[in-house]
Protein backbone atom coordinates (compact mmCIF):
# COMPACT_ATOMS: atom_id res chain seq x y z
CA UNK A 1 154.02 91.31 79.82
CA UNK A 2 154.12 92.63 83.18
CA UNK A 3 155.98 89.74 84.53
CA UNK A 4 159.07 91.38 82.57
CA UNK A 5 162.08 92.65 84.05
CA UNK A 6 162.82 94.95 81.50
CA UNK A 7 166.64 95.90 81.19
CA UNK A 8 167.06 100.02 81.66
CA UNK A 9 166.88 102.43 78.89
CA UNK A 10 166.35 106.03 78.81
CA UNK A 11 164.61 109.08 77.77
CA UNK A 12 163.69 112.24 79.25
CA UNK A 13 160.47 111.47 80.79
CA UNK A 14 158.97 113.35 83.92
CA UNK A 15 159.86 113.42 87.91
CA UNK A 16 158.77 115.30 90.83
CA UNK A 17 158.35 115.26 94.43
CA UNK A 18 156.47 116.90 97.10
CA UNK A 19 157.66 119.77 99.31
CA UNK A 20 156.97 122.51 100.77
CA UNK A 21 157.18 126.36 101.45
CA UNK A 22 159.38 128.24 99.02
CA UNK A 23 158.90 127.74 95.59
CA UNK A 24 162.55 125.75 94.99
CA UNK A 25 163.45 123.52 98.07
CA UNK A 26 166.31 120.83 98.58
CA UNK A 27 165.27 117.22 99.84
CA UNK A 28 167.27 115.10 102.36
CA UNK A 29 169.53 114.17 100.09
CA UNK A 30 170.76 117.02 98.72
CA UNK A 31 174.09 118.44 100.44
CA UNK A 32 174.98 122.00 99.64
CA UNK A 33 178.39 120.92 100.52
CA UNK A 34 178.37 118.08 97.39
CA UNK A 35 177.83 121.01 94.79
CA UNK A 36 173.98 119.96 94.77
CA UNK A 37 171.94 123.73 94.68
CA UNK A 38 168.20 124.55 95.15
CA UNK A 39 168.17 127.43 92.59
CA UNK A 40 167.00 127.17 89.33
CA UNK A 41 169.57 126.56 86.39
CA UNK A 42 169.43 128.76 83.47
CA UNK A 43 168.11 126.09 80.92
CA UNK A 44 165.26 125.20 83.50
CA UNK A 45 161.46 126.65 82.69
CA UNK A 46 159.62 129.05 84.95
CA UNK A 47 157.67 127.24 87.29
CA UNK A 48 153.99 127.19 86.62
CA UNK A 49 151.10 128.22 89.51
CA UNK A 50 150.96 125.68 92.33
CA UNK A 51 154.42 123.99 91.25
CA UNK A 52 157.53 123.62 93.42
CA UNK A 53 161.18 122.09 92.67
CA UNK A 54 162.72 119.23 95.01
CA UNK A 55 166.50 118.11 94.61
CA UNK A 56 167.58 114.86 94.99
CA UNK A 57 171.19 113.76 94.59
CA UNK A 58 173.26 110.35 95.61
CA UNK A 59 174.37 110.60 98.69
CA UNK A 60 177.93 110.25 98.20
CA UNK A 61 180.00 110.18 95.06
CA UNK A 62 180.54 106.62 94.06
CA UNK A 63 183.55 105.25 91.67
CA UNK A 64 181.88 102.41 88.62
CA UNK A 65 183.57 99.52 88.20
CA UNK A 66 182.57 96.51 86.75
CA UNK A 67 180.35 94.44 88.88
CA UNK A 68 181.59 90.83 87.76
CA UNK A 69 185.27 91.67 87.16
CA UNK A 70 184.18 91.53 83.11
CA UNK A 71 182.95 93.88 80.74
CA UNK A 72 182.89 98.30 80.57
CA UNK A 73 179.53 98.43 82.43
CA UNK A 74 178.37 99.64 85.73
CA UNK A 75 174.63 99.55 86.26
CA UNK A 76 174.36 101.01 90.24
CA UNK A 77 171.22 101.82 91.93
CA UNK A 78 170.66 104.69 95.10
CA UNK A 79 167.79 104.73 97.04
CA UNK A 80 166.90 108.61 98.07
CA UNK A 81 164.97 109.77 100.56
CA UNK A 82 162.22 112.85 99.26
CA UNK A 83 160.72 113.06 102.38
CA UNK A 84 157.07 113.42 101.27
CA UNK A 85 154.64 114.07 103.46
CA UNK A 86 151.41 113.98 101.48
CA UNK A 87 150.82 112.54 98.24
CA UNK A 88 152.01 114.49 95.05
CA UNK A 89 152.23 114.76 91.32
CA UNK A 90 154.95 115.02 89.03
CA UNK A 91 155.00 117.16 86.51
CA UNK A 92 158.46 117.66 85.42
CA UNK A 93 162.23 116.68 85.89
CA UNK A 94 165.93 117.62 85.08
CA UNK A 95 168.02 115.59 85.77
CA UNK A 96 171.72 116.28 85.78
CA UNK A 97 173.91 113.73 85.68
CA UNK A 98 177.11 113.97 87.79
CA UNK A 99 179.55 113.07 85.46
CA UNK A 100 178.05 113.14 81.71
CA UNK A 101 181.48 111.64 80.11
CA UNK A 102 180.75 107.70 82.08
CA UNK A 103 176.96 108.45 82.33
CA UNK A 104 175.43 106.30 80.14
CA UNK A 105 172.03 107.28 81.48
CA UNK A 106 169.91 107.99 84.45
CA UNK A 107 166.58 106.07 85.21
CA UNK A 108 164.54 107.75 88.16
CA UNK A 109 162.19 104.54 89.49
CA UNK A 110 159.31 104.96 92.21
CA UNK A 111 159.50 102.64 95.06
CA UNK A 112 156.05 102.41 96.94
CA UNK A 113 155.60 102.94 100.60
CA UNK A 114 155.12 98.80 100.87
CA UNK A 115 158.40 98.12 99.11
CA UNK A 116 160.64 100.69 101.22
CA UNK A 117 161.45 98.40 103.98
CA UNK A 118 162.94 95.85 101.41
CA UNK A 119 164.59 98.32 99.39
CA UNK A 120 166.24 99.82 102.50
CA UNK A 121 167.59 96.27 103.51
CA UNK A 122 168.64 95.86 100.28
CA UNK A 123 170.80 98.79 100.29
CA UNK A 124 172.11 98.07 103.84
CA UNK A 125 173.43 94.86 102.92
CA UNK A 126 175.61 95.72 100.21
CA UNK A 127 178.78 97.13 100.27
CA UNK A 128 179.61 100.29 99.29
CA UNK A 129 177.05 103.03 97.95
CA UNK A 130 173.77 101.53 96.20
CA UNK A 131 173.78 98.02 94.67
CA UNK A 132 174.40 96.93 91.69
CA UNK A 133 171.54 96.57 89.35
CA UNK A 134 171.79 95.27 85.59
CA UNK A 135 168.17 95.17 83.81
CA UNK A 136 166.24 97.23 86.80
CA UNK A 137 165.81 98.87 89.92
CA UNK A 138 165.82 95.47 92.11
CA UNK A 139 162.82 96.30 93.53
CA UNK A 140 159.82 94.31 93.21
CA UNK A 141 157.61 96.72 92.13
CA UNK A 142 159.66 97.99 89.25
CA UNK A 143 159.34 95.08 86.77
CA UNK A 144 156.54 95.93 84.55
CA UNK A 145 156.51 97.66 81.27
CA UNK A 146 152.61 98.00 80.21
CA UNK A 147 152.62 100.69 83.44
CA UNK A 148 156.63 100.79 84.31
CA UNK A 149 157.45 102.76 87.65
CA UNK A 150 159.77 105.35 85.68
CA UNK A 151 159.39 108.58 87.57
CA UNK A 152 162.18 110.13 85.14
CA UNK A 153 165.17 109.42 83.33
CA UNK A 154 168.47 111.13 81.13
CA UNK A 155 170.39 110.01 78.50
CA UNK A 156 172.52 111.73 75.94
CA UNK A 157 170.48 114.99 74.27
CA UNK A 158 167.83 115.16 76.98
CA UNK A 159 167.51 118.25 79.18
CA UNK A 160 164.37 119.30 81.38
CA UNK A 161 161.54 117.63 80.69
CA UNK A 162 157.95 119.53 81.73
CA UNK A 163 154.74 117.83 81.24
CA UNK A 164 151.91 119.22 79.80
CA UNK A 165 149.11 120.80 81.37
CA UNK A 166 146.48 118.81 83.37
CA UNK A 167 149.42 116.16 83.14
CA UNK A 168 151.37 114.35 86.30
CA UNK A 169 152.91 111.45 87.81
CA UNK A 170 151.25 110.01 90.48
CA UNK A 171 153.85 109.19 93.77
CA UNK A 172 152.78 108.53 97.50
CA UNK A 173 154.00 110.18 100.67
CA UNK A 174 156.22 107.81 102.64
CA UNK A 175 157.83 106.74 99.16
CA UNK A 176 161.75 106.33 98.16
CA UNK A 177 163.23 106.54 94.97
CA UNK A 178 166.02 104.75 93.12
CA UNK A 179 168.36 106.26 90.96
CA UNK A 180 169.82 103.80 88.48
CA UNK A 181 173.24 104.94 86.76
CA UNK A 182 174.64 103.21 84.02
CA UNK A 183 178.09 104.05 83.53
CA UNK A 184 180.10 103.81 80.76
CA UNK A 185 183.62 102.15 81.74
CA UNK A 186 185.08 102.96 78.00
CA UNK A 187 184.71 106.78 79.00
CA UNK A 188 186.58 106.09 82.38
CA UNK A 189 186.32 105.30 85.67
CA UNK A 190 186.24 108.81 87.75
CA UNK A 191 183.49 109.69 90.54
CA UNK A 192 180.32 110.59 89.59
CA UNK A 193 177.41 112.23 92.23
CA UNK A 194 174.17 113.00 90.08
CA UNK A 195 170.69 114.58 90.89
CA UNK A 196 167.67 115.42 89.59
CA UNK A 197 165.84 118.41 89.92
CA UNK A 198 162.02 117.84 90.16
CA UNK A 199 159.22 120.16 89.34
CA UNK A 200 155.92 118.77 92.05
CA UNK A 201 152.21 119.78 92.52
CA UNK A 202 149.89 118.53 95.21
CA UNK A 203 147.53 116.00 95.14
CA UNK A 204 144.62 118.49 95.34
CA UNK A 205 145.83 119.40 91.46
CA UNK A 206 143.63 116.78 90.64
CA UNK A 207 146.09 116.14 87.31
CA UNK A 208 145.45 113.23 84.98
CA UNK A 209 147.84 110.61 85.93
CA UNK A 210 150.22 109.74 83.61
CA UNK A 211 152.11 106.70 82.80
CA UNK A 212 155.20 105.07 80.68
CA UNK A 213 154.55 102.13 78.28
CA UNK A 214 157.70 100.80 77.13
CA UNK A 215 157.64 98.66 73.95
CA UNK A 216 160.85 96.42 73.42
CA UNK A 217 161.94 94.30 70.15
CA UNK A 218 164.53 91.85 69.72
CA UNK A 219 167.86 92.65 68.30
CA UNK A 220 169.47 89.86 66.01
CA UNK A 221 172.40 91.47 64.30
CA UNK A 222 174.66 88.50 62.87
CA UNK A 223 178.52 89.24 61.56
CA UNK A 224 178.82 90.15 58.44
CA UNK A 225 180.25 88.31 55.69
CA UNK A 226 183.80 88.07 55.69
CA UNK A 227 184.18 89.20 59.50
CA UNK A 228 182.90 85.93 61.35
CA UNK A 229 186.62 84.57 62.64
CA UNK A 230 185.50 85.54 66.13
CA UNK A 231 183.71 82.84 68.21
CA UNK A 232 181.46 85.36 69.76
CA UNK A 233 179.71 85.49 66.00
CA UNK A 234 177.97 82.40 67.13
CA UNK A 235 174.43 82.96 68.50
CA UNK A 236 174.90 80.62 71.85
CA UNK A 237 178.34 81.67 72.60
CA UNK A 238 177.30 85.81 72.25
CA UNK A 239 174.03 85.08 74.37
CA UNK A 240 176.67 83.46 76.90
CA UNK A 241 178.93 86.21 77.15
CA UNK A 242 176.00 88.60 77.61
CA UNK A 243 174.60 86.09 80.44
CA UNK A 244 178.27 86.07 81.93
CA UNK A 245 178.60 90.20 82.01
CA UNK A 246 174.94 90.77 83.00
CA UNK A 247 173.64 87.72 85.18
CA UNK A 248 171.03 84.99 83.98
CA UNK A 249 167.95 87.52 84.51
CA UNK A 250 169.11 90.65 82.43
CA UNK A 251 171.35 88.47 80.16
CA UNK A 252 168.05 85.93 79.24
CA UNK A 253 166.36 89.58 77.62
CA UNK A 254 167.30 88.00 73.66
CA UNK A 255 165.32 84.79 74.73
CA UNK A 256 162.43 86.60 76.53
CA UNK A 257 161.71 89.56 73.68
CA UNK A 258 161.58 86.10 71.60
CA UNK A 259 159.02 84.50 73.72
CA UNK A 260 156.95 88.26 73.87
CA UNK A 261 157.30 89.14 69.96
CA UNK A 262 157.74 85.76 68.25
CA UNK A 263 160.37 83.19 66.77
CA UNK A 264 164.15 84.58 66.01
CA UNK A 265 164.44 85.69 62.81
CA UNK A 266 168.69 87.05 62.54
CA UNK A 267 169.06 90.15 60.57
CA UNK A 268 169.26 93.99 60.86
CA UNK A 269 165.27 94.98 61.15
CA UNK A 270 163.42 93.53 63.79
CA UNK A 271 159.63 94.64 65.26
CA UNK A 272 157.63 93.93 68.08
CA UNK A 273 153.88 94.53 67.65
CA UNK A 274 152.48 95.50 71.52
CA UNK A 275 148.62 94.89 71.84
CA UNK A 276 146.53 97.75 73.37
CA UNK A 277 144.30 96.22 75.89
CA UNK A 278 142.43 99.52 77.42
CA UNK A 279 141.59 102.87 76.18
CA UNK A 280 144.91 104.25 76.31
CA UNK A 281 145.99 108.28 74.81
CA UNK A 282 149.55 108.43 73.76
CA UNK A 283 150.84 112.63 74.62
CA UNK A 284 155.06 112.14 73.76
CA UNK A 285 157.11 109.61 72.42
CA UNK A 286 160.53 108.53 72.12
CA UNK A 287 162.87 105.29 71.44
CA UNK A 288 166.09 103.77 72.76
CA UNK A 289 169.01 102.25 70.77
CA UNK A 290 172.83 102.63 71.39
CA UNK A 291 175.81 103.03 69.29
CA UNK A 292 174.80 100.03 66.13
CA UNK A 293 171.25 101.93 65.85
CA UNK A 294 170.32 103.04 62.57
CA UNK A 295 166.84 104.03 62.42
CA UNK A 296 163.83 103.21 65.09
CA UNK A 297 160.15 103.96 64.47
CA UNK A 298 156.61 103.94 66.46
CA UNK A 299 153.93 102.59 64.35
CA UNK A 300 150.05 102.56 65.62
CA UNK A 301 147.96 99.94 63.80
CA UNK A 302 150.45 99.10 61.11
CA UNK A 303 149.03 98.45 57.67
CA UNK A 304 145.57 98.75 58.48
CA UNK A 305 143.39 102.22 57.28
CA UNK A 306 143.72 103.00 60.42
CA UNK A 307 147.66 103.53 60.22
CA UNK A 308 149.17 106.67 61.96
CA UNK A 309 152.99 106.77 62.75
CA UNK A 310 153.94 108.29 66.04
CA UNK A 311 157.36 108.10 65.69
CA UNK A 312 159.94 108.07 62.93
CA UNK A 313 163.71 108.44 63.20
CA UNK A 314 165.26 107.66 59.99
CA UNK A 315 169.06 108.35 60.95
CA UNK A 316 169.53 107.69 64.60
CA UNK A 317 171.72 109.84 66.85
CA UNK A 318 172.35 108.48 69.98
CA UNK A 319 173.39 111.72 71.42
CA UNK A 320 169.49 113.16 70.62
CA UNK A 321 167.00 111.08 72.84
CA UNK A 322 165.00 113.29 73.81
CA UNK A 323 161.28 112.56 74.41
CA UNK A 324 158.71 114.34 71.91
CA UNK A 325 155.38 115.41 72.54
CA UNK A 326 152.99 114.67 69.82
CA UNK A 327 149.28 116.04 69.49
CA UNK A 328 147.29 113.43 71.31
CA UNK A 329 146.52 110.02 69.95
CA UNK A 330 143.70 107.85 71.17
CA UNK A 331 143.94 104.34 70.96
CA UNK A 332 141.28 101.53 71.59
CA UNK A 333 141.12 97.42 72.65
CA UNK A 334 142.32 95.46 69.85
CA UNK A 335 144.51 98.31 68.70
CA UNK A 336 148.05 97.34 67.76
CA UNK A 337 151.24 99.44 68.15
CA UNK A 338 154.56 98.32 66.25
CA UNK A 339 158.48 99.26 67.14
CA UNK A 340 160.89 98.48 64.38
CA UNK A 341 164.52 98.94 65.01
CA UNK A 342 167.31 98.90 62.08
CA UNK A 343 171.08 97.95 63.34
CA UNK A 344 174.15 98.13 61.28
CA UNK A 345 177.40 96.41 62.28
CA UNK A 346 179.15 98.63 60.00
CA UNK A 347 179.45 101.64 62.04
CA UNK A 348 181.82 99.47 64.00
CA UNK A 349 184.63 100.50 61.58
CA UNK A 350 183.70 104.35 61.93
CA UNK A 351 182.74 104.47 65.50
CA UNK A 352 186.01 104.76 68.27
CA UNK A 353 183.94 102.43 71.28
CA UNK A 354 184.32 99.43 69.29
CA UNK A 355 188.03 100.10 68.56
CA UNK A 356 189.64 96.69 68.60
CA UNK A 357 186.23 95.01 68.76
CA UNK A 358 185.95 92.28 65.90
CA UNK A 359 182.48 91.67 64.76
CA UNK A 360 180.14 89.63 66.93
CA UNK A 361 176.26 88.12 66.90
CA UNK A 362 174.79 91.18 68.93
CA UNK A 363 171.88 90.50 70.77
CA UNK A 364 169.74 92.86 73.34
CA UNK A 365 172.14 94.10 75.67
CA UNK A 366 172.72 95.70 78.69
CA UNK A 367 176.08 97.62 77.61
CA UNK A 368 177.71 100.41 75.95
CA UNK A 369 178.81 98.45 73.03
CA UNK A 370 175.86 96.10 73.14
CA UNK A 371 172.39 96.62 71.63
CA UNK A 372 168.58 97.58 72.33
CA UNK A 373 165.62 98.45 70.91
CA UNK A 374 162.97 100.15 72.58
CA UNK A 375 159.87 102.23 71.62
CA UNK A 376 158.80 104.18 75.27
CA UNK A 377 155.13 105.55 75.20
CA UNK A 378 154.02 108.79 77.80
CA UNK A 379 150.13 107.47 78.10
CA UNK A 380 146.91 108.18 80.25
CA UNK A 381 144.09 105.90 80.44
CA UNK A 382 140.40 108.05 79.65
């Protein structure tokens, strides 16, 4: 499973940096001048002891278009500069997304002192701000989803997100970061310059290190019956259309999730059942769909005695993914933990997005208008 290059999703996880001296401090990237500020915002929590805030913001403001000359997505990556000088934890994040009416979301990725050189040739090489970057960061490192490199990330509902107690991210001096923005071309096309304001402790915290599990499933929504004139309602054709928006990698994610969760089986409820292969505590949850999302849920050894739901949305609203912390749940080898996603293609008629949009065979998608599902886990390993 680690060999997956998991396409971006979202949810309010955690992000910090190091610094140093007063208690709220701007990194290299931030620019006073750009609007980015060091003080705390009034929906921001009181720091805790031995906590400081770092902001990090693009560098410049950057315009979306799309990337192959099809489709209403923009997936664009920056690489920012903390400037840590010793090793650090994260223990919380906010980040504020530039322009909220074309941000999609915001995925905060860590990029290891061994990777930097490649990611800074990689962003030297491209024209224009940042690169473009459909599925993830680019980045070697950040292709895994048993332990993915999320440092933090925003979508629609989320706001800061602290950790609890005893609780960080692990991130090495000498690192960068990557801020992935997926923009949302049927909102517009105007600038956008984002940040992220991170809450940091020192190494010597000695926290529990924390990471993000992310649990995908297939989506196989066919056209329903009496809307299947359009010759995207075919399976091959869709899967091409996604491949042509998206590239091969990102745009193979239908076949892949098939490969990881077994053979296709076209309807509106699909599940993925995720084997737990160490001693692994699950402290917050959350899931991802977009706009076709009906209900998503978090199962831990599904119909077994042993059953215990950690998550259960039963009407999904996309503008509400938040993460949410549960009481603690310990899980063991041979455990098994179970997302189920439900997708309806009759919100299309309700919904303004998919105004002039005919029904088509939606499969796992990087877009606006196209489809996910994802369970994401917050986890430490005892």
């Amino acid at each position: 499973m680690r060999r997956l290059a998991l396409a971006a999703a979202l949810l309010t996880l955690s992000v910090g940096l190091t610094a140093c001296g007063n208690d709220d401090v701007a990194g290299p990237a931030a620019d006073p001048q750009d609007g980015q500020s060091s003080s705390p915002t009034a929906h921001e929590h009181p720091l805790r002891a031995g906590e400081k805030r770092l902001t990090i913001a693009m560098p410049a403001a950057y315009t979306p278009s799309a990337p192959t000359g099809i489709g209403t997505d923009d997936y664009r990556c920056f690489l920012l500069d903390p400037g840590l000088d010793h090793d650090a934890f994260i223990t919380g994040t906010d980040v504020q997304p530039g322009n909220p009416t074309v941000v999609h979301h915001v995925i905060l990725f860590r990029v290891p002192p061994r990777y930097v050189a490649a990611a800074e040739q990689l962003d030297a090489t491209t024209n224009g701000e940042g690169w473009t970057c459909f599925g993830n960061s680019g980045i070697a490192d950040n292709q895994q989803i048993d332990n993915a490199p999320w440092l933090g990330a925003w979508a629609p509902g989320g706001s800061e997100s602290v950790l609890p107690d005893g609780l960080g991210v692990p991130l090495q001096r000498g690192s960068r970061i990557v801020m992935q923005v997926h923009y949302n071309l049927l909102a517009g096309r105007e600038p956008d310059t984002s940040a992220a304001r991170l809450r940091i402790m020192p190494a010597s915290a000695h926290l529990e290190p924390l990471e993000t599990m992310l649990l995908p499933a297939p989506v196989e929504l066919p056209c329903r019956k009496g809307h299947t004139a359009n010759p995207l309602c075919d399976r091959e054709k869709a899967l091409a259309d996604v491949r042509a928006r998206f590239g091969a990698g990102p745009g193979s994610m239908a076949d892949i999730l098939h490969f990881l969760c077994g053979p296709i089986k076209a309807g509106g409820t699909q599940t993925c059942d995720v084997p737990i292969r160490e001693a692994t505590t699950v402290h917050a949850v959350a899931g991802h769909m977009h706009l076709l999302g009906r209900s998503i849920s978090i199962t831990a050894n599904p119909g077994t005695d042993r059953e215990q739901v950690l998550l259960d949305i039963p009407v999904w609203d996309f503008d509400n993914q938040g993460a949410k912390p549960i009481d603690p749940v310990h899980l063991v080898p041979g455990d098994t933990v179970r997302v189920t996603c439900h997708h309806v293609q009759w919100l299309r008629d309700q919904l303004p997005s998919f105004k002039g949009q005919p029904d088509r065979y939606v499969v796992w998608g990087e877009g606006t208008t196209d489809e996910m599902c994802l369970g994401i886990l917050q986890v430490t390993h005892p």
